[in-house]
Protein backbone atom coordinates (compact mmCIF):
# COMPACT_ATOMS: atom_id res chain seq x y z
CA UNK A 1 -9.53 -15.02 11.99
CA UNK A 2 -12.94 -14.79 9.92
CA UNK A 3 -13.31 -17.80 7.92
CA UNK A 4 -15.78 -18.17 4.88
CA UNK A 5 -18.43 -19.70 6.44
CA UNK A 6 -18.83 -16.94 9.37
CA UNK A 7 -19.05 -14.52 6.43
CA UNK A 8 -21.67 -16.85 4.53
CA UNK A 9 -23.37 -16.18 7.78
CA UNK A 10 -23.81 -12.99 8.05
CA UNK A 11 -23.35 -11.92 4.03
CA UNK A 12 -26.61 -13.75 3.40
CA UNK A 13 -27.77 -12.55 -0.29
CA UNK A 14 -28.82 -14.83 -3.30
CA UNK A 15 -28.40 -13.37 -6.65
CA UNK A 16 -30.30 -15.25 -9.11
CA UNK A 17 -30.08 -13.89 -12.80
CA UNK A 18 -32.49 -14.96 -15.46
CA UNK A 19 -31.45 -13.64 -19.24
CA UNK A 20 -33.13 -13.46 -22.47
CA UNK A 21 -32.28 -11.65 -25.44
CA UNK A 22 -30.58 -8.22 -24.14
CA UNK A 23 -32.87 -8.14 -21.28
CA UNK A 24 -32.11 -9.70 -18.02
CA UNK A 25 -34.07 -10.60 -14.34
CA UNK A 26 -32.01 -10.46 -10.90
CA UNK A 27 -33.97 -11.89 -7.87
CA UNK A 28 -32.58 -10.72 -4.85
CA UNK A 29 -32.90 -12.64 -1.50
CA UNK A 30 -32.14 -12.14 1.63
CA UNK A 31 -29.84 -9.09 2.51
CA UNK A 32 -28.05 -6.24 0.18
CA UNK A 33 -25.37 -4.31 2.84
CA UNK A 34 -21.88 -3.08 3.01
CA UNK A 35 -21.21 -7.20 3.25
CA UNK A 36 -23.44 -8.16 -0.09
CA UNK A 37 -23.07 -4.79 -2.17
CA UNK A 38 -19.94 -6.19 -4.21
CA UNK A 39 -21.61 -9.56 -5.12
CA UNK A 40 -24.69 -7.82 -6.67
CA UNK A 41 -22.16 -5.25 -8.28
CA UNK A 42 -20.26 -8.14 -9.48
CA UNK A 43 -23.75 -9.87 -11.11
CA UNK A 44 -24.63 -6.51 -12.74
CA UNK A 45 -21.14 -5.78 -14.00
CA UNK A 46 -21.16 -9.10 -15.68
CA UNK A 47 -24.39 -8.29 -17.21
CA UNK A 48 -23.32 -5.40 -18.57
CA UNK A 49 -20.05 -6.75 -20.33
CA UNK A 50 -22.80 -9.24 -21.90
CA UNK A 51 -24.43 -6.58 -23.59
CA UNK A 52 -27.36 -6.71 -21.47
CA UNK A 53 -28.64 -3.05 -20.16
CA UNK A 54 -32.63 -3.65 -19.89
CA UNK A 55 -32.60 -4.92 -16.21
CA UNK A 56 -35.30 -5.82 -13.71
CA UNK A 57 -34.21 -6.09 -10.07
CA UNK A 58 -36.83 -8.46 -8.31
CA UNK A 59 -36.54 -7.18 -5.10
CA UNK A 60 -39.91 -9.52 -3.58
CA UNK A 61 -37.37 -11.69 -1.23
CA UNK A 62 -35.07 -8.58 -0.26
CA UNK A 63 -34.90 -8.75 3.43
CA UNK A 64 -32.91 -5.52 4.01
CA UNK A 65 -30.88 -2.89 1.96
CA UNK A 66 -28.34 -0.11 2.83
CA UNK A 67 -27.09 2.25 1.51
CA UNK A 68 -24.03 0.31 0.28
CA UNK A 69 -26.72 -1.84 -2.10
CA UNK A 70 -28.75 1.41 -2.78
CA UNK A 71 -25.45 3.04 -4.24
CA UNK A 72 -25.27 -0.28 -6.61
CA UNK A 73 -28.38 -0.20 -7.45
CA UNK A 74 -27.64 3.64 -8.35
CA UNK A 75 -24.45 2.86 -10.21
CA UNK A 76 -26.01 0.76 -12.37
CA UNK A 77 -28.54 2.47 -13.19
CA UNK A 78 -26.64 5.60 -14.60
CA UNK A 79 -24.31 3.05 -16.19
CA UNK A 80 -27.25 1.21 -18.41
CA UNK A 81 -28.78 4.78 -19.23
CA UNK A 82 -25.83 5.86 -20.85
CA UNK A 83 -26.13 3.02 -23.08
CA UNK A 84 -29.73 3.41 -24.15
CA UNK A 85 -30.97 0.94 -21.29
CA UNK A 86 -33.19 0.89 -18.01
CA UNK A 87 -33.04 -0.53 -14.73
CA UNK A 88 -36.34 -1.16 -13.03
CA UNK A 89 -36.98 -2.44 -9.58
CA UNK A 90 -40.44 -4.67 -8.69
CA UNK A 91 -41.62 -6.04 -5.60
CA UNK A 92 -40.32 -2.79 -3.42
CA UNK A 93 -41.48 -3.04 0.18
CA UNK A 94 -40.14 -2.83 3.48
CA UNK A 95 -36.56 -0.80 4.25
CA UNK A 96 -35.69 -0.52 0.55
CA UNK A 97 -39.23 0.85 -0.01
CA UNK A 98 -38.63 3.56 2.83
CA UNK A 99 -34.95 4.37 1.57
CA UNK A 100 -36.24 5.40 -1.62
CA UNK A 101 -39.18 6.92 -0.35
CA UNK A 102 -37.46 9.36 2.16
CA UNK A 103 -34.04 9.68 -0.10
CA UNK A 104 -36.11 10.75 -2.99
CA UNK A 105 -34.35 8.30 -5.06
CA UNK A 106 -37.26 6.13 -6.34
CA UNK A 107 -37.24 9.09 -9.40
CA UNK A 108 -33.63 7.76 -9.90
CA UNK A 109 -34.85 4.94 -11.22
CA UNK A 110 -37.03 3.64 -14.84
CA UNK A 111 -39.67 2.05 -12.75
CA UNK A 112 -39.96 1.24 -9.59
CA UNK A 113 -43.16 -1.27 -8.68
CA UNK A 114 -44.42 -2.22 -4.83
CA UNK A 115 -44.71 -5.46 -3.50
CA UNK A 116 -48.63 -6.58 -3.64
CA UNK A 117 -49.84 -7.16 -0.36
């Protein structure tokens, strides 16, 4: 039997969301996988039933992402350009950095920004 808090455990990902106007910030933290995809989705979903398709990903305090939270991150993105909108992602480093970088899917995206070392 898997109870919540093993799950809390191991699906370890804080969305924070930050809107203004018909813009929007998500701060991710910690790790987007198979586990974490569907609460992100969830997030951006909401955002979008808001009205609000310009959206930044803050991906500074993203410890890991798969491809289940690439695919989101995808999803979304053709979902806000079909309404006039963008999805950008800043503070790209580590395994998200060398998904996009190797998959070729950086282009897939408005703007995509590195981390500052």
């Amino acid at each position: 039997m898997v109870t919540g808090v093993y799950v809390r455990e191991v699906a370890d990902l804080n969305v924070e969301v930050q809107r203004g106007g018909c813009d929007a910030l998500v701060r991710l933290t910690g790790d987007l996988d198979k586990l974490t995809a569907p609460l992100l989705k969830d997030a951006l979903v909401q955002l979008f039933t808001e009205g609000l398709v310009q959206i930044v990903i803050d991906a500074g305090e993203l410890e890991f992402c798969d491809s289940s939270g690439l695919w989101v991150l995808v999803e979304h993105q053709r979902r806000v350009a079909a309404h006039a909108g963008s999805l950008g992602i800043v503070g790209v480093h580590g395994v998200l950095q060398r998904v996009l970088d190797v998959t070729g899917l950086k282009a897939a995206f408005d703007r995509v920004v590195p981390a500052e070392l």
